[in-house]
Protein backbone atom coordinates (compact mmCIF):
# COMPACT_ATOMS: atom_id res chain seq x y z
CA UNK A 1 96.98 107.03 137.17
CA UNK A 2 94.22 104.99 138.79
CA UNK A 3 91.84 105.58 136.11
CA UNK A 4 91.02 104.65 132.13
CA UNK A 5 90.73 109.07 131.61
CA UNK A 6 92.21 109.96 129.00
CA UNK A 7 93.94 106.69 127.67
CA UNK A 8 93.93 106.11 124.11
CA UNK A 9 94.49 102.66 122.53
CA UNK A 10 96.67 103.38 119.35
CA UNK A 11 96.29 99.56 118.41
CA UNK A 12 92.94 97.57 118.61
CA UNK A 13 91.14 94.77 116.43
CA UNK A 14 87.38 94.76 116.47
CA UNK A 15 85.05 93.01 114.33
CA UNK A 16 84.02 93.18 111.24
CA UNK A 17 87.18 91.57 110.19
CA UNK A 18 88.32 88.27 108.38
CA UNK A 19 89.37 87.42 111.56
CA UNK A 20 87.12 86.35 114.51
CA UNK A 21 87.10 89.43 117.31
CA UNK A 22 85.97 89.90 120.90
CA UNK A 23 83.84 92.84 119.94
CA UNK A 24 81.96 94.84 117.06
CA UNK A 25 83.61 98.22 116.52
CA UNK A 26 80.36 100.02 118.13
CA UNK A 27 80.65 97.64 121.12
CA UNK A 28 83.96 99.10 121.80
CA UNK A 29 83.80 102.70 120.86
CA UNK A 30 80.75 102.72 123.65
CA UNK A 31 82.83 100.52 126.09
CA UNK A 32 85.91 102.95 125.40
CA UNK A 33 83.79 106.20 126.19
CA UNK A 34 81.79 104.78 128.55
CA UNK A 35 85.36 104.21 130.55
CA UNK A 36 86.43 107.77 130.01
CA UNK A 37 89.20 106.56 127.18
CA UNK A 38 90.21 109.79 125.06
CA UNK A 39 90.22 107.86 121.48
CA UNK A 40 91.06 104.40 119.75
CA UNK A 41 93.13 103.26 116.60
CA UNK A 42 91.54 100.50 115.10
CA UNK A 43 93.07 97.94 112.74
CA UNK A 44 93.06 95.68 110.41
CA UNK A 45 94.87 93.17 108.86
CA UNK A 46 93.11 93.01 105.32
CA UNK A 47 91.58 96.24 104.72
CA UNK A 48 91.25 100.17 105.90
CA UNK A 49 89.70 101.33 108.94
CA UNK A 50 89.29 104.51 107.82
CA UNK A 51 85.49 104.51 107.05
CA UNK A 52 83.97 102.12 109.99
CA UNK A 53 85.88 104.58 112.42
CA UNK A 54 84.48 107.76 110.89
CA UNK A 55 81.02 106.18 110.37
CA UNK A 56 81.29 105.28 114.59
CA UNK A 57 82.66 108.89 115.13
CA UNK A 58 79.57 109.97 114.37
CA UNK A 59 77.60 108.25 116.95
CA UNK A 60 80.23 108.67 119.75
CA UNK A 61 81.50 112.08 119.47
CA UNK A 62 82.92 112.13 122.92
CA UNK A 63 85.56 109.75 121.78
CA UNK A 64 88.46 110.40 118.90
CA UNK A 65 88.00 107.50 116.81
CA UNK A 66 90.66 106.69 113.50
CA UNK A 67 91.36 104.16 111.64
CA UNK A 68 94.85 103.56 109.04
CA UNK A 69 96.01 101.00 106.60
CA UNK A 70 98.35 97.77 106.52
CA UNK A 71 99.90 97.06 103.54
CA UNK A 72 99.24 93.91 103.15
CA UNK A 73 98.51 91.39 100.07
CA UNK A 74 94.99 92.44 100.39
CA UNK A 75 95.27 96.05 99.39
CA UNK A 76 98.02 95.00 96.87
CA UNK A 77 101.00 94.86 99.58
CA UNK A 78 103.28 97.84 99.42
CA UNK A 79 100.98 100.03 97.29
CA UNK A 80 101.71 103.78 97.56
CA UNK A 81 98.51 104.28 95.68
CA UNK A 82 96.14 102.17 98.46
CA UNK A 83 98.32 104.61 100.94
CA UNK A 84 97.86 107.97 99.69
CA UNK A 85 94.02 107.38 99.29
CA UNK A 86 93.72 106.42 102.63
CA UNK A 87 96.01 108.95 104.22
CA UNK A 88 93.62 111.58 102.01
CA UNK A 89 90.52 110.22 103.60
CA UNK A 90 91.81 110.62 107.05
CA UNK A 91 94.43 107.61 108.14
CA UNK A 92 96.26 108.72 110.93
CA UNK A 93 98.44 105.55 110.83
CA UNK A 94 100.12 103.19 107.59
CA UNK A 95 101.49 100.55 108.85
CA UNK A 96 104.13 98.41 106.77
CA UNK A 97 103.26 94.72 105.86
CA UNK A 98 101.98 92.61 109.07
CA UNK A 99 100.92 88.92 107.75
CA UNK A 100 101.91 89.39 104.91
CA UNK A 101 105.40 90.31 105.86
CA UNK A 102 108.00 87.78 105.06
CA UNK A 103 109.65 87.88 108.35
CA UNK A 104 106.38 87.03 110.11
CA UNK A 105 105.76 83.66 107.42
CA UNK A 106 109.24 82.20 107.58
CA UNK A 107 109.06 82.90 111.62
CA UNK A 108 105.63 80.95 111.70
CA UNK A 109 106.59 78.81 109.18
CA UNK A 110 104.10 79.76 106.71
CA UNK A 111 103.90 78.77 103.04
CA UNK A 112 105.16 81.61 100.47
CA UNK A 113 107.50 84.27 100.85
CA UNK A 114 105.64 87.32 101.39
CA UNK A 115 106.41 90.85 101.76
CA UNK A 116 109.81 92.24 102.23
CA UNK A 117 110.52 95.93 101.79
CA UNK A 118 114.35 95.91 101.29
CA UNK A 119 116.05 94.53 97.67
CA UNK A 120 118.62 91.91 97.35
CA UNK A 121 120.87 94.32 98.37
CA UNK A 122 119.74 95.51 101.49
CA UNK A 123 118.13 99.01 100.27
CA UNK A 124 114.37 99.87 100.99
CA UNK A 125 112.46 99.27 97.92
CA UNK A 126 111.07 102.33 96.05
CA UNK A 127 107.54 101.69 96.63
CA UNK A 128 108.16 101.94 100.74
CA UNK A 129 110.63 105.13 100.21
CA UNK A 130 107.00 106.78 98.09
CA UNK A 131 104.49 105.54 101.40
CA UNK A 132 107.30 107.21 103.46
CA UNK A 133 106.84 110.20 101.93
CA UNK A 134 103.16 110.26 101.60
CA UNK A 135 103.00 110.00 104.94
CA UNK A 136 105.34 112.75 105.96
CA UNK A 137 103.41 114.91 103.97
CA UNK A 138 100.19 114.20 105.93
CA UNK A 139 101.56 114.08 109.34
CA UNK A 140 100.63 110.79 110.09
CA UNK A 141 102.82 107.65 111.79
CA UNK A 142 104.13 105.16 110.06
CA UNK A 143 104.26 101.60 111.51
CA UNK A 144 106.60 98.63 111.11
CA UNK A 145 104.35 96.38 111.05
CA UNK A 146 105.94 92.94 111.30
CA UNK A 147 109.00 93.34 109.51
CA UNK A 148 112.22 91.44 110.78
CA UNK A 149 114.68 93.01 113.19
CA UNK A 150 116.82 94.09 110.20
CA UNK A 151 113.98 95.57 107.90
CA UNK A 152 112.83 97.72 110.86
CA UNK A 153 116.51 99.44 111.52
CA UNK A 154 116.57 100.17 107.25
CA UNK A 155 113.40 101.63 107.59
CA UNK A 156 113.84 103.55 110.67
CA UNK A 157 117.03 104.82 109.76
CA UNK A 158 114.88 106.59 105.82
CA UNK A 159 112.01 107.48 107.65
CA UNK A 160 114.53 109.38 109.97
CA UNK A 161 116.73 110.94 106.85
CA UNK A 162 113.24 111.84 105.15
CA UNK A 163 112.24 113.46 107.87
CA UNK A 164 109.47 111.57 109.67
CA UNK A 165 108.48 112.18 113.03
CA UNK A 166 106.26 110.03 114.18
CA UNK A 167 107.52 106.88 113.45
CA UNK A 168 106.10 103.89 115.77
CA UNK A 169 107.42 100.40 116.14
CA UNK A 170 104.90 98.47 116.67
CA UNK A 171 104.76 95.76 119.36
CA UNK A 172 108.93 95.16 119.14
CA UNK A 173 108.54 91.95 121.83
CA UNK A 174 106.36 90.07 119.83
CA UNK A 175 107.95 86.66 119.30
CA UNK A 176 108.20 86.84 115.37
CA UNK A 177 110.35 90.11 116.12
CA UNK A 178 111.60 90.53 119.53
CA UNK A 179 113.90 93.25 118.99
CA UNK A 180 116.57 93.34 120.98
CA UNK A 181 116.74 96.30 123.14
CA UNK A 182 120.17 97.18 122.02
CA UNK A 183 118.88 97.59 119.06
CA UNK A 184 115.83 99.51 120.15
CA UNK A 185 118.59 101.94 122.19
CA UNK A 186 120.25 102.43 118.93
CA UNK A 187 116.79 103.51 116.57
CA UNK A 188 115.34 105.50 119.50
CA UNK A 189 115.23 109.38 119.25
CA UNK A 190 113.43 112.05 118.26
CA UNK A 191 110.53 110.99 116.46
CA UNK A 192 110.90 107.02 117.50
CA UNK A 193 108.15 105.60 119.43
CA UNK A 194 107.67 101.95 120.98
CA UNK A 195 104.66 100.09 121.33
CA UNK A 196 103.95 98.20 124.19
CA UNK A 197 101.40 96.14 123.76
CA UNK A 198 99.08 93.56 126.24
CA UNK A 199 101.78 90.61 127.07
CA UNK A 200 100.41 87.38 126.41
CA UNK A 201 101.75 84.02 125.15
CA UNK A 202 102.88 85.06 121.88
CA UNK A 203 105.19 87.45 123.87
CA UNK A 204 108.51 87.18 124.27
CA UNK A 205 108.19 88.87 127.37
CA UNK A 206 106.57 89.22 130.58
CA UNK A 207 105.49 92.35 132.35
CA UNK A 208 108.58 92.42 134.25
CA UNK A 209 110.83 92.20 131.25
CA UNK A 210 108.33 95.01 129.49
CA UNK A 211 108.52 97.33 132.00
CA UNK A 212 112.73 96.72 131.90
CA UNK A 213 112.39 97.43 128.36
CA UNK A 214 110.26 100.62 128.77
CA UNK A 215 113.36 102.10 131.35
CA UNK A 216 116.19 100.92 128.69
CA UNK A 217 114.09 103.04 125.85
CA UNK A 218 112.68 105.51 128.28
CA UNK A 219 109.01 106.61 129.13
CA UNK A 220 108.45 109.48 126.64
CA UNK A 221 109.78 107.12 123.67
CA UNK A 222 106.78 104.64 124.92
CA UNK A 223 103.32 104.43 123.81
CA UNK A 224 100.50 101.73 125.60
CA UNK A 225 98.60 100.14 123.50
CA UNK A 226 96.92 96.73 123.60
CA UNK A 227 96.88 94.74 120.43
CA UNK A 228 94.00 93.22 122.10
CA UNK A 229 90.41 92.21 120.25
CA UNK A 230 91.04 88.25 119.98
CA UNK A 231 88.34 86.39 121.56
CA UNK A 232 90.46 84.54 123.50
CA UNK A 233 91.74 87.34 125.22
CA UNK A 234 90.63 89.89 127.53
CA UNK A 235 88.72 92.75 125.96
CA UNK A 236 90.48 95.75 124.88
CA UNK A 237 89.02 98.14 127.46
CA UNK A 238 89.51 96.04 130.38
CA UNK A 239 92.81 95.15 129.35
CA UNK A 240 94.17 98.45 128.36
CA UNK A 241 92.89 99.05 132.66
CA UNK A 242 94.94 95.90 133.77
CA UNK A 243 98.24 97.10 131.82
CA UNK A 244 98.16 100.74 133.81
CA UNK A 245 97.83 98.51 137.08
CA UNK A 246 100.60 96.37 135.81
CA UNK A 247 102.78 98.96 135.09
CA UNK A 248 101.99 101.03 138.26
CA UNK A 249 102.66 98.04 140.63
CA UNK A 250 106.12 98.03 138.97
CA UNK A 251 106.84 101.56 140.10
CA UNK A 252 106.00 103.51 137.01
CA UNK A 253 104.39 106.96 138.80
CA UNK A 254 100.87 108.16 137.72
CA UNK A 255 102.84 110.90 135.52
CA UNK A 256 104.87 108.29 133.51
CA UNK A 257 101.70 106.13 132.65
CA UNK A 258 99.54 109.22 132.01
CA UNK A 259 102.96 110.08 129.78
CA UNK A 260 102.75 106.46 127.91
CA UNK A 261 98.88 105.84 128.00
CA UNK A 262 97.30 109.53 126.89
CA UNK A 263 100.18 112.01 126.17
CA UNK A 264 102.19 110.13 123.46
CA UNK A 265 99.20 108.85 122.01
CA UNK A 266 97.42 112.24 121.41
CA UNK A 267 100.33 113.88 119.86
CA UNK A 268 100.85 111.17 117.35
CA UNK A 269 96.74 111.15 116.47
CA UNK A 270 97.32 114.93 116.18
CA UNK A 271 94.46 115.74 119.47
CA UNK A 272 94.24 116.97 122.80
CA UNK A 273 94.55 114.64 125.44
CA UNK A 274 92.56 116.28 127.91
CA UNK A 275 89.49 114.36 129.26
């Protein structure tokens, strides 16, 4: 796949947003058309995208654009109610707690304890069995957000029992995860998707290591997506380009990345992926 056509970006920070970003969410709806990319996902740490992506939708119709919902401390953390509103106004993605998550503070060695989603005894917490639900019932994925190694088997294993199919695990080699691949072996299946996201330092591994992971877990579990948007970084469009180059000087064919870059992606958002 030597091209950008058809690619969709399931994960993507753009500004406005608590935190600084590379680019406004206009900037890269136009970039991401202008490319030929099929649609975007943004997020957000701190509050729904659901309204600045149908508000840009408008203006670039050529381009699927959605937004979804972390539950975080800033929409009252695992909140089935801050869920099923957004899901109802279009969310095609809830993702469990991300810096608000426990795991992620006493990795980073944060102050507090933040956000875990199993009880003292190891069972998922009613509150994340209800968003579970809600979003079976709307179709949409549910994310793991950044939820320790443990926390993310629990809740794959429900979502599976309840049902879910489109269940992503989002950016698994992150350092304040880094799931082992047995473990990924073990959740994939039907329904279980990995996110691959743009390696950089706060990756525990490198492209070689990523694409090893992608064979372990297998190309039609995978989804591409590029976590980019810092300003530090490169921006989202260019580097979603660099990780199909990446991946195709590895030996991953022009079907397998068209497979992990537009395929996967439009079946979870629920579109076509033709260009």
């Amino acid at each position: 796949m030597g091209s950008l056509s058809g690619a969709i970006d399931l994960h993507v920070h753009c500004a406005p947003d608590v935190r600084e970003r590379k680019m406004t969410a206009p900037q890269l709806a136009l970039a991401a058309r202008d490319a030929g990319m099929r649609g975007l996902l943004l997020k957000n740490h701190h509050s729904s995208t659901v309204q600045a992506a149908a508000a840009i939708s408008e203006n670039t119709p050529e381009l699927h654009v959605f937004g979804g919902l972390a539950l975080n401390e800033w929409v009252g953390g695992l909140n089935p109610a801050a869920a099923d509103a957004a899901l109802r106004m279009g969310a095609k993605e809830i993702w469990l707690p991300t810096l608000s998550a426990g795991n992620e503070r006493v990795q980073r060695g944060q102050p507090g304890t933040g956000i875990a989603v199993l009880d003292e005894a190891g069972r998922l917490k009613p509150a994340v069995h209800e968003v579970i639900r809600l979003v079976g019932d709307a179709e949409a994925m549910l994310g793991t957000g950044h939820l320790s190694p443990c926390e993310i088997a629990v809740v794959v294993r429900e979502a599976k029992l309840a049902g879910l199919r489109k269940i992503v695990i989002t950016h698994p080699e992150i350092k304040f995860i880094n799931l082992p691949v047995s473990l990924q072996k073990d959740l994939a299946g039907p329904g279980v998707y990995f996110e691959r996201c743009f390696a950089r330092s706060i990756f525990a591994l490198n492209w070689d290591e990523l694409a090893a992971s992608i064979r372990e877990t297998g190309v039609e579990s995978t989804v591409l997506s590029t976590d980019l948007g810092q300003p530090d970084n490169p921006d989202p469009v260019a580097g979603f380009g660099r990780m199909l180059s990446e991946y195709g000087s590895r030996g991953f064919s022009d079907r397998e990345i068209e497979i992990m870059a537009c395929g996967n992606a439009a079946m979870l958002l629920g579109v076509s992926s033709e260009t």
